[in-house]
C-alpha atoms as a PDB file:
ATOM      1  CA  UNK A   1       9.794 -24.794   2.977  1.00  0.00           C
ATOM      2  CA  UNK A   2       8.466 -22.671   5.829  1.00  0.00           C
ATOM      3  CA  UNK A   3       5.044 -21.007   5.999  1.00  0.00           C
ATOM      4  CA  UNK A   4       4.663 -18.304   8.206  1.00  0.00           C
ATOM      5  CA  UNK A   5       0.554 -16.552   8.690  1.00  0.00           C
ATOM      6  CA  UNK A   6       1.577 -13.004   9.719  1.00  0.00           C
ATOM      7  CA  UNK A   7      -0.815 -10.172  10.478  1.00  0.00           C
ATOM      8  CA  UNK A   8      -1.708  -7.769   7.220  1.00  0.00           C
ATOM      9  CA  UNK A   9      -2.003  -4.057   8.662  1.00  0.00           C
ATOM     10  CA  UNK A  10      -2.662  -3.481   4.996  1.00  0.00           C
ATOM     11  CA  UNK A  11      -5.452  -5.689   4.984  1.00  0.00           C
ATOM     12  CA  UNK A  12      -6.564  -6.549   8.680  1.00  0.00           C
ATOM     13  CA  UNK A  13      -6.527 -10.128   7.465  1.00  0.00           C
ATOM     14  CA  UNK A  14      -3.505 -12.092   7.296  1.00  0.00           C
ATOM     15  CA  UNK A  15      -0.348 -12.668   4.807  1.00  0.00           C
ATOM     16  CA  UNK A  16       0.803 -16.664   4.772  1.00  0.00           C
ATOM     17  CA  UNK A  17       4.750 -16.003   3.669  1.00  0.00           C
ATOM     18  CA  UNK A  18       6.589 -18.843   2.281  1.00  0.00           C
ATOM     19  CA  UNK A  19      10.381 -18.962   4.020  1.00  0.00           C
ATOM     20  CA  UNK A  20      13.455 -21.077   3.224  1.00  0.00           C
ATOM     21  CA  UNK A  21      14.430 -22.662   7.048  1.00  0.00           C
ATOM     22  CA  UNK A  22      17.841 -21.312   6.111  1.00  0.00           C
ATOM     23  CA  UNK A  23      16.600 -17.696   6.211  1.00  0.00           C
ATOM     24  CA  UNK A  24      18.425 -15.866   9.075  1.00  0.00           C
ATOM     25  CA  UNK A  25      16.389 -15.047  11.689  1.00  0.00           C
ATOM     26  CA  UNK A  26      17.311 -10.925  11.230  1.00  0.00           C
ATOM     27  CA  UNK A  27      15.677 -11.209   7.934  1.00  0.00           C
ATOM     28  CA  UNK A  28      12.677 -13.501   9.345  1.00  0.00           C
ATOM     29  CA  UNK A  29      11.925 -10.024  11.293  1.00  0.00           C
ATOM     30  CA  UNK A  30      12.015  -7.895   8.151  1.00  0.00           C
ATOM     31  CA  UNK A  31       9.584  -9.589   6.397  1.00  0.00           C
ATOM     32  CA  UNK A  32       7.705  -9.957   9.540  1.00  0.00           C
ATOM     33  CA  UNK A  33       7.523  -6.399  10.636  1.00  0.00           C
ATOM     34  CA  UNK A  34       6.978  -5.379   6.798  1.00  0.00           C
ATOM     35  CA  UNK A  35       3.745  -7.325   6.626  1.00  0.00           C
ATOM     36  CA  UNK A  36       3.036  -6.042  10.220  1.00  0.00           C
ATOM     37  CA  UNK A  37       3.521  -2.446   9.127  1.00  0.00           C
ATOM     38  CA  UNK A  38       5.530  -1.555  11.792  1.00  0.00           C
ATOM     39  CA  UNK A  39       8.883  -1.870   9.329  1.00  0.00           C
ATOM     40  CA  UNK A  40       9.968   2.098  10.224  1.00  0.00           C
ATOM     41  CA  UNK A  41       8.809   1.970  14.063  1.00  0.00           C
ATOM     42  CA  UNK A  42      11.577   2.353  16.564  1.00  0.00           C
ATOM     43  CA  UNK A  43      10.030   0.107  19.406  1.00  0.00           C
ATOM     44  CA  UNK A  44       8.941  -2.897  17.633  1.00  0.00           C
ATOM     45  CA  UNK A  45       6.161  -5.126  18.914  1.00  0.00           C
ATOM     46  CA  UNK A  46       6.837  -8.511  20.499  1.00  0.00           C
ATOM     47  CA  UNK A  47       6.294 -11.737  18.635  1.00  0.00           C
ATOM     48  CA  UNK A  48       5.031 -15.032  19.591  1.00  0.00           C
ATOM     49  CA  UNK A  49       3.871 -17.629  17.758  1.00  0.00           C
ATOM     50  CA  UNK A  50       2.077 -21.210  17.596  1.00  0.00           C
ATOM     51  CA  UNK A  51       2.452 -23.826  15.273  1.00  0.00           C
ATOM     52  CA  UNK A  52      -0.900 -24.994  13.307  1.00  0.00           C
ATOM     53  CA  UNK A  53      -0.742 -27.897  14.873  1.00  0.00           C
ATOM     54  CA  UNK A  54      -1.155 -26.380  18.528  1.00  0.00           C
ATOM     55  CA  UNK A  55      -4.237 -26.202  20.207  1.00  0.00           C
ATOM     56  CA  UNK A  56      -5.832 -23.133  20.586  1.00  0.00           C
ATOM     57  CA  UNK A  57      -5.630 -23.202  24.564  1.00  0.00           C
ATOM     58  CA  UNK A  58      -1.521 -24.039  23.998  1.00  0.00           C
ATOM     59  CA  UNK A  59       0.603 -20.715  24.967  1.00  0.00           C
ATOM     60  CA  UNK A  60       2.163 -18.855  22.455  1.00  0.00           C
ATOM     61  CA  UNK A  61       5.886 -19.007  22.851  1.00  0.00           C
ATOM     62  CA  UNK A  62       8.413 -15.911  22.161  1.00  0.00           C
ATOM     63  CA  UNK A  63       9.963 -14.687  19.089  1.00  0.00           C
ATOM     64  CA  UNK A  64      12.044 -12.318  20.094  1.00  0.00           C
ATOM     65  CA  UNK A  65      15.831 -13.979  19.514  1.00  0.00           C
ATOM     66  CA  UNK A  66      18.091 -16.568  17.352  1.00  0.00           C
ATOM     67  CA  UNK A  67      17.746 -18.742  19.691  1.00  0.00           C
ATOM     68  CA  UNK A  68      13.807 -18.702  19.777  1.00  0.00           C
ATOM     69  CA  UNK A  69      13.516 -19.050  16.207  1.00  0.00           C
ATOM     70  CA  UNK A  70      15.727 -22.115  15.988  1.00  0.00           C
ATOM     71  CA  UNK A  71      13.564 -23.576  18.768  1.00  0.00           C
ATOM     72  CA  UNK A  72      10.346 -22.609  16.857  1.00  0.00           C
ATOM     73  CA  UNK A  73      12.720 -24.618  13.722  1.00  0.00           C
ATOM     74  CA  UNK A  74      13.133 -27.414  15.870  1.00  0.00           C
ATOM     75  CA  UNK A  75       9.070 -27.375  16.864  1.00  0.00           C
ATOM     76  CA  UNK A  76       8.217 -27.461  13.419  1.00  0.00           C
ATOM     77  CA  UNK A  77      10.501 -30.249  12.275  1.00  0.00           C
ATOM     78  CA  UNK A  78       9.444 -31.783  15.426  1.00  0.00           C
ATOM     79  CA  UNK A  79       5.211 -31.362  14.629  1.00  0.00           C
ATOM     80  CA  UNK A  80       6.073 -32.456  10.726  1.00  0.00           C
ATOM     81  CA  UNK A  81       7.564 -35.822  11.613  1.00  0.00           C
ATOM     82  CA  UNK A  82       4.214 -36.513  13.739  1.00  0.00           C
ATOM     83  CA  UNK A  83       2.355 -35.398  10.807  1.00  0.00           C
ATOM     84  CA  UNK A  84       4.427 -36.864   7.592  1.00  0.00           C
ATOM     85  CA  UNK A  85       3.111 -35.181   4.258  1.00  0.00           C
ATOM     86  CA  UNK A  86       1.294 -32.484   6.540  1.00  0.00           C
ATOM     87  CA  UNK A  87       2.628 -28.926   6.157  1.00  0.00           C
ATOM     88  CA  UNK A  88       2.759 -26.991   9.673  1.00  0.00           C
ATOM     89  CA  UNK A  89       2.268 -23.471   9.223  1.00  0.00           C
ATOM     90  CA  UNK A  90       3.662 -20.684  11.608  1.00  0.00           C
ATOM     91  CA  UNK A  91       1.315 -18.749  13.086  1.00  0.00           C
ATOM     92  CA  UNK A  92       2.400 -15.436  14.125  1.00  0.00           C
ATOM     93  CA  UNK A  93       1.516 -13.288  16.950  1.00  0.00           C
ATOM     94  CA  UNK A  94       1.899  -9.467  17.438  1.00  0.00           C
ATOM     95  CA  UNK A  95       0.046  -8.388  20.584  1.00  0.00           C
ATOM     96  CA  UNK A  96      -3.219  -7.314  20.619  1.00  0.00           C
ATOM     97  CA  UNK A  97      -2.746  -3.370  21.551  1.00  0.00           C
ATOM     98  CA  UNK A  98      -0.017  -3.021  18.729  1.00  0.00           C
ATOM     99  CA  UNK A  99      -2.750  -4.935  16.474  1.00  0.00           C
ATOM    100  CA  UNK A 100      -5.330  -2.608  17.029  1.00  0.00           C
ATOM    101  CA  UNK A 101      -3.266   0.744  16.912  1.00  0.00           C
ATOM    102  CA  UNK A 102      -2.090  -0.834  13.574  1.00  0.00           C
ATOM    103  CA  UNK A 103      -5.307  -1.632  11.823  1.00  0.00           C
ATOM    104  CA  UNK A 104      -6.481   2.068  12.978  1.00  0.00           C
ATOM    105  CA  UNK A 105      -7.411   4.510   9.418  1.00  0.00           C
ATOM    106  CA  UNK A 106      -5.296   7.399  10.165  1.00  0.00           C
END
């Protein structure tokens, strides 16, 4: 089982999401940009993300294709092995200007 931590623009906190790794990565984004709020916006904001186990001064990589998400797959299975019995959570990014225009009361 995956855990994602996605931005809440419902909440300003965030949303942890549990995901099967099967999940295709087109409906990884819905659930994504659903949580984000950003679900009916035409240009959609990028994602990045960093795994739990990352340091804080590790750069966030890209989310923005298959192939990233398999590579953020292989990261994870990668971090777990390392870490037997820990769970490695997903942290996801959504830049800081779409963030703030998000979390805005209208």
């Amino acid at each position: 089982m995956l855990v994602l931590k996605v931005p809440a623009a419902a909440t300003g906190g965030s949303d942890r999401v549990k995901l099967n790794p099967a999940t295709p990565y087109k409906d990884v984004l819905t659930n994504i940009y659903e949580i984000v709020g950003c679900s009916t916006v035409t240009k959609k904001p990028v994602l990045q993300y960093r795994l739990s186990s990352s340091t804080l001064k590790s750069e966030p990589i890209n989310l923005g294709s298959e192939m990233d998400w398999e590579g953020c797959l292989e990261d994870v299975g990668i971090a777990e092995g390392k870490k037997k019995g820990t769970v490695i959570t997903i942290n996801i990014i959504v830049s800081e200007v779409v963030s703030t225009k998000l979390h805005q009361p209208v």
